[in-house]
Protein backbone atom coordinates (compact mmCIF):
# COMPACT_ATOMS: atom_id res chain seq x y z
CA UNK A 1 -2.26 147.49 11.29
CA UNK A 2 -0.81 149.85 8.70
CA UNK A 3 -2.84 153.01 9.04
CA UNK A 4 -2.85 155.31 12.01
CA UNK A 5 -6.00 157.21 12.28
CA UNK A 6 -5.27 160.57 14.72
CA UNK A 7 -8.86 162.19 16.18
CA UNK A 8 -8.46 164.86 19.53
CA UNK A 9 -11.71 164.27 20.89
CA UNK A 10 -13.79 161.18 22.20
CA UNK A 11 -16.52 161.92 19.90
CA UNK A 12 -13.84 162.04 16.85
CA UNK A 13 -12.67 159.15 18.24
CA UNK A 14 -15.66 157.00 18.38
CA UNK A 15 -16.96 158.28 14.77
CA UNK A 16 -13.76 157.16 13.33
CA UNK A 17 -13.74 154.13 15.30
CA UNK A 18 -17.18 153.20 14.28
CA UNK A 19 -17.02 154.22 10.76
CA UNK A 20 -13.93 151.60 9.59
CA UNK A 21 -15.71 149.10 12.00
CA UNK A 22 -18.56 149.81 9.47
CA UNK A 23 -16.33 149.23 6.54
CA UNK A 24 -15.33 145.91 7.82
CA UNK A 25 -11.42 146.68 8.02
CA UNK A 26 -10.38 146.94 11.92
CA UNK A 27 -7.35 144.70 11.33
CA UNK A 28 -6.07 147.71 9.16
CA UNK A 29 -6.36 150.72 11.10
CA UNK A 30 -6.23 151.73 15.02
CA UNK A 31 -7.39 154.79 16.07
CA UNK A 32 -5.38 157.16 17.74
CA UNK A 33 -6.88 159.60 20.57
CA UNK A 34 -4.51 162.27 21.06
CA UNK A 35 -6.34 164.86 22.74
CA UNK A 36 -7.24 168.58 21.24
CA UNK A 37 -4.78 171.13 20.15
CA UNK A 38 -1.37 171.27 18.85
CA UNK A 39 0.98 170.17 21.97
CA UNK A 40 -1.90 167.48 23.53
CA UNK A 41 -1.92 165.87 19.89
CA UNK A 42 2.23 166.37 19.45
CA UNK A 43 2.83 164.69 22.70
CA UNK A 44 0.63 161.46 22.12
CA UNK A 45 1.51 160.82 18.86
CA UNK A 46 5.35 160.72 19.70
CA UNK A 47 4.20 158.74 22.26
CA UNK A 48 2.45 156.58 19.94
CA UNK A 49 5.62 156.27 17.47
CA UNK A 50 7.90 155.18 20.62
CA UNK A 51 5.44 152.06 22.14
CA UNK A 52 3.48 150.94 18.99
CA UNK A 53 4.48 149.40 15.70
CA UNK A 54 5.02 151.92 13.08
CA UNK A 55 2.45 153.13 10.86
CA UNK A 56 2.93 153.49 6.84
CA UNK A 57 0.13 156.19 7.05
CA UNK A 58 -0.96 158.78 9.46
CA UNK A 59 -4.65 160.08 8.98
CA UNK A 60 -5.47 163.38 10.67
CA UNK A 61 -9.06 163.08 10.76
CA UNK A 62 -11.87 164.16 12.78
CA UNK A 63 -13.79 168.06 12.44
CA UNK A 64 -12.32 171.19 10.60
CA UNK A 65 -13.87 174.70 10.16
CA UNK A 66 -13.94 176.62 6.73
CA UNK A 67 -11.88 179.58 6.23
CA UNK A 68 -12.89 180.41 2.56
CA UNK A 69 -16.17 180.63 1.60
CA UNK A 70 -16.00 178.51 -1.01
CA UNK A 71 -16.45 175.51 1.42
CA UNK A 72 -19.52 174.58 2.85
CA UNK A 73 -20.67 173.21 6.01
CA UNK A 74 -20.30 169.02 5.77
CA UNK A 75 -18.01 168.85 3.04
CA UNK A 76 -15.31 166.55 3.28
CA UNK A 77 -11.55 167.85 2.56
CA UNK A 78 -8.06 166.83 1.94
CA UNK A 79 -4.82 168.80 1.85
CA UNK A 80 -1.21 168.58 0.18
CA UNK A 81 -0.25 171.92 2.14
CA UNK A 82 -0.46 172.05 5.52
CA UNK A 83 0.69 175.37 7.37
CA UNK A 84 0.81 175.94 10.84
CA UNK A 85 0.20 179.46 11.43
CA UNK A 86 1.91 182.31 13.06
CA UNK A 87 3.80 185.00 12.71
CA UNK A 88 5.78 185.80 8.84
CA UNK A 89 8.84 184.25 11.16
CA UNK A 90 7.46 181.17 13.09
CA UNK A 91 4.99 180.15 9.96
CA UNK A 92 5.61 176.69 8.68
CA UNK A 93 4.79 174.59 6.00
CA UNK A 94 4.33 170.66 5.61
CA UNK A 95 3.77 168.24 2.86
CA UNK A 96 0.98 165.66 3.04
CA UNK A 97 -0.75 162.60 0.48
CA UNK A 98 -3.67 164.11 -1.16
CA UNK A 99 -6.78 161.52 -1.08
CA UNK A 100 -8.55 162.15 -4.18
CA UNK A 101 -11.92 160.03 -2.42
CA UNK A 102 -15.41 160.87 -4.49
CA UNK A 103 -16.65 164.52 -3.37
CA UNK A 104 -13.42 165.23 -1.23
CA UNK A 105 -12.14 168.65 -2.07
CA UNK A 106 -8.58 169.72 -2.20
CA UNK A 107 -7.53 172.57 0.29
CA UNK A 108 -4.57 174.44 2.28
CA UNK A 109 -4.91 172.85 5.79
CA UNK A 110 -4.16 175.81 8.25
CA UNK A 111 -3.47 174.42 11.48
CA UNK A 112 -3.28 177.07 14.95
CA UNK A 113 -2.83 176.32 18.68
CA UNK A 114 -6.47 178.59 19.39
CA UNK A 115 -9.87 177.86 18.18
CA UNK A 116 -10.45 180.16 15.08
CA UNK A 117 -12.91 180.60 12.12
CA UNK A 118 -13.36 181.82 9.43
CA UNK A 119 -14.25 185.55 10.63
CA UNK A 120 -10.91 185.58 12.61
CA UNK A 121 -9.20 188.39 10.79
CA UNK A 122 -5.57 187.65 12.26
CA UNK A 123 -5.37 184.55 9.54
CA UNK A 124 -7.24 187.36 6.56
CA UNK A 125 -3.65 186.37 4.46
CA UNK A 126 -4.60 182.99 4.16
CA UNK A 127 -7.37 184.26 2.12
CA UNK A 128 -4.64 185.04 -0.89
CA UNK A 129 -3.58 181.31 -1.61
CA UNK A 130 -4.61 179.56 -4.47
CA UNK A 131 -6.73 176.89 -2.91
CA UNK A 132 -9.69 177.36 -0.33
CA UNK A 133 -8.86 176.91 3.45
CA UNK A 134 -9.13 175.28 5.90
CA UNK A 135 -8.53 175.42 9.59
CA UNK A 136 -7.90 173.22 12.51
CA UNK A 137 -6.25 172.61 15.77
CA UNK A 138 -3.42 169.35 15.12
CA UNK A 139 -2.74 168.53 11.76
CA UNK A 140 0.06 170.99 11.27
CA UNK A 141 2.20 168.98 14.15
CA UNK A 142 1.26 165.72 13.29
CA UNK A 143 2.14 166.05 9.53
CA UNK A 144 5.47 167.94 10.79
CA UNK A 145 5.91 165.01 13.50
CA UNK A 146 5.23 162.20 10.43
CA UNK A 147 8.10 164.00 8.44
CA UNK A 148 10.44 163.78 10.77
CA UNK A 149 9.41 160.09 11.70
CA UNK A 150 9.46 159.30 7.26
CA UNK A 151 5.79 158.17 7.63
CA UNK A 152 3.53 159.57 5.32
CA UNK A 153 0.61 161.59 6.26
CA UNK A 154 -3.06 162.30 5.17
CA UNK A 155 -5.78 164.82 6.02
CA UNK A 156 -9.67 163.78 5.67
CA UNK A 157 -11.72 166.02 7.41
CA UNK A 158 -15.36 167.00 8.32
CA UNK A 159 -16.15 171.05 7.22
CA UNK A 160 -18.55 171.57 10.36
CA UNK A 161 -18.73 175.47 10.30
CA UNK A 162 -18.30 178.58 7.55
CA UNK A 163 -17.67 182.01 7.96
CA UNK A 164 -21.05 182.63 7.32
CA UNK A 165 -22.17 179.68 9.99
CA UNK A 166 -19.45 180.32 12.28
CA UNK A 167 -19.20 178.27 15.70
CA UNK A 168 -20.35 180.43 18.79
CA UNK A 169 -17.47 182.62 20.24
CA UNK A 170 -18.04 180.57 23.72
CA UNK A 171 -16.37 177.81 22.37
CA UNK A 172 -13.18 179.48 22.20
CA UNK A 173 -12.51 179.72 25.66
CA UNK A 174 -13.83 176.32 26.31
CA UNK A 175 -11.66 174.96 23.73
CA UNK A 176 -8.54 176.46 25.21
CA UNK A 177 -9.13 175.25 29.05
CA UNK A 178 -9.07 171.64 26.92
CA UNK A 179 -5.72 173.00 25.24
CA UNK A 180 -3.94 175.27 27.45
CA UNK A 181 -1.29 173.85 29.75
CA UNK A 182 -1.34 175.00 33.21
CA UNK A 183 -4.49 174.29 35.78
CA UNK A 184 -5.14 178.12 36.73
CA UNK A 185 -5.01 179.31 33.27
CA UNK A 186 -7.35 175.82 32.41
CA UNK A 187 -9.94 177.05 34.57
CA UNK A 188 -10.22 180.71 33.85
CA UNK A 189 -10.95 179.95 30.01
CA UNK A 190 -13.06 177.02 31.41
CA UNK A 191 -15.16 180.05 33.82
CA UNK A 192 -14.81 182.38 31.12
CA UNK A 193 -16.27 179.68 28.53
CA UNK A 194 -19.00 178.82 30.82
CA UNK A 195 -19.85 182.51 31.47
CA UNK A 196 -20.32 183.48 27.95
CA UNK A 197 -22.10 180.26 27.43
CA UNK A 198 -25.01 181.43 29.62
CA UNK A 199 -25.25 184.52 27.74
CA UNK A 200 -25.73 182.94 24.55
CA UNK A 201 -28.27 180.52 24.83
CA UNK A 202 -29.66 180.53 21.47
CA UNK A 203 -25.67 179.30 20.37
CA UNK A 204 -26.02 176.73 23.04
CA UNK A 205 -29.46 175.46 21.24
CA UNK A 206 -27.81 176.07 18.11
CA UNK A 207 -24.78 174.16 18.47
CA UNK A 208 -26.21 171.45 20.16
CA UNK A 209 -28.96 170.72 17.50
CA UNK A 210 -26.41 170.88 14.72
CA UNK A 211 -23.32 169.28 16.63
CA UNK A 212 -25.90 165.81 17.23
CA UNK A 213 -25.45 165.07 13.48
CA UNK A 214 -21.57 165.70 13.22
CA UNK A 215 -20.92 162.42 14.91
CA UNK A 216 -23.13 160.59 12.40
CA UNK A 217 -21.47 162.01 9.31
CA UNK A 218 -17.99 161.56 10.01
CA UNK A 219 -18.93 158.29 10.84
CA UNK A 220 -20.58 157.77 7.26
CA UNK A 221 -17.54 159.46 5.71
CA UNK A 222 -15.15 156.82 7.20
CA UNK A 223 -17.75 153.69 6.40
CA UNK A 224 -17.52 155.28 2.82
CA UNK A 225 -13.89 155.89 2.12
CA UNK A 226 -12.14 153.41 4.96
CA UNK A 227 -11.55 150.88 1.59
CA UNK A 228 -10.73 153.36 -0.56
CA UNK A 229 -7.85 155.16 2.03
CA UNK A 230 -6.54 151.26 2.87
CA UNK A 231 -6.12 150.79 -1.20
CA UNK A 232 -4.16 153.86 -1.60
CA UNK A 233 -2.26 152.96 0.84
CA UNK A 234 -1.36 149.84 -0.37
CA UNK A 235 -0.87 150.71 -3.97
CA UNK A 236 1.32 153.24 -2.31
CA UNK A 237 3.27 150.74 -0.33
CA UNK A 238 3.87 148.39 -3.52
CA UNK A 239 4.69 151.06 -5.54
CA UNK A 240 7.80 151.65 -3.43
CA UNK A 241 8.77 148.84 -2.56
């Protein structure tokens, strides 16, 4: 194994999973689980780099909302930037490999620990950079977590909402009681999640009619580009050596 595939949630998981079994190159990649949000994916993948042979290439992979509207909804993206947001002070930036794959557009990866989109007007500055962006809930740590470890890191990621398709505002607070340490403050977002979920059942219908085919496509993205990521790699590998 020399690439390390990181997806937060089972379905990630599997799509990834299924997609390089697709492309016919298990041997080369595992597929890391780590759970949603920046400290759950943090935690397992220093767990990973502690127990498991080391990787030459971390993938962050799995779903990612647009910030700028210049994305659409099932494009795939990469990032060299990757920022994890916050305040002027606690804002940081990391450095990640590019993959230049057919169709894969370059962005600014924006990574924060709550689910946001592209209406959220607490990241509106983002909107100045140079490149479109992106948002999503681990990347930032695990490219800051590959760094430190000298491994290099890669983003390819599934656009599955815009700010003009945004995901329903009940998935916020669901999100969270998945990300939020603590049981009691777990199951108020979960309640709260739940509540507002009932109250919005055309997002419900909505988001479950257009969340079936996510699965499908990031599974077709890695059958499609699995080869292409293990070459890059490789050439990569030689080319330091």
């Amino acid at each position: 194994m020399s690439i390390l595939v990181c997806a937060a949630s089972p379905t990630e998981h599997s799509a990834c999973v299924r997609g390089i079994r697709d492309a016919g190159l298990e041997s080369e990649f595992e597929v890391l689980r780590t759970g949603m949000g920046l400290e759950n994916a943090g935690r397992s993948l220093q767990q990973y780099l502690k127990t498991a042979a080391r990787p030459r290439l971390i993938v962050s992979s799995g779903f990612a909302g647009a910030f700028s509207p210049q994305l659409a909804r099932n494009a795939w993206v990469t990032a060299e930037n990757v920022l994890l947001s916050g305040t002027a002070v606690t804002e940081r930036s990391f450095r990640a490999r590019p993959f230049n794959g057919p169709g894969v557009i370059s962005c600014t990866m924006v990574s924060s620990a709550e689910l946001v989109s592209g209406q959220d007007k607490k990241l509106q500055r983002y909107l100045a950079l140079p490149q479109p962006v992106a948002v999503d809930m681990e990347s930032a740590v695990l490219a800051e977590i590959a760094g430190e470890s000298g491994i290099a890191i890669m983003i390819f990621r599934m656009i599955t909402d815009t700010p003009e398709n945004p995901l329903p505002d009940f998935l916020g607070p669901l999100t969270g009681a998945f990300t939020t340490q603590g049981l009691r403050a777990r199951a108020t977002l979960g309640i709260k999640g739940i509540s507002a979920a009932a109250r919005d059942a055309r997002g419900v219908v909505r988001l479950v009619k257009e969340g079936a085919a996510w699965p499908k496509m990031l599974r077709r993205g890695w059958s499609q580009n699995a080869a292409l990521i293990h070459k890059i790699n490789l050439n990569e590998t030689v080319r330091k050596s």
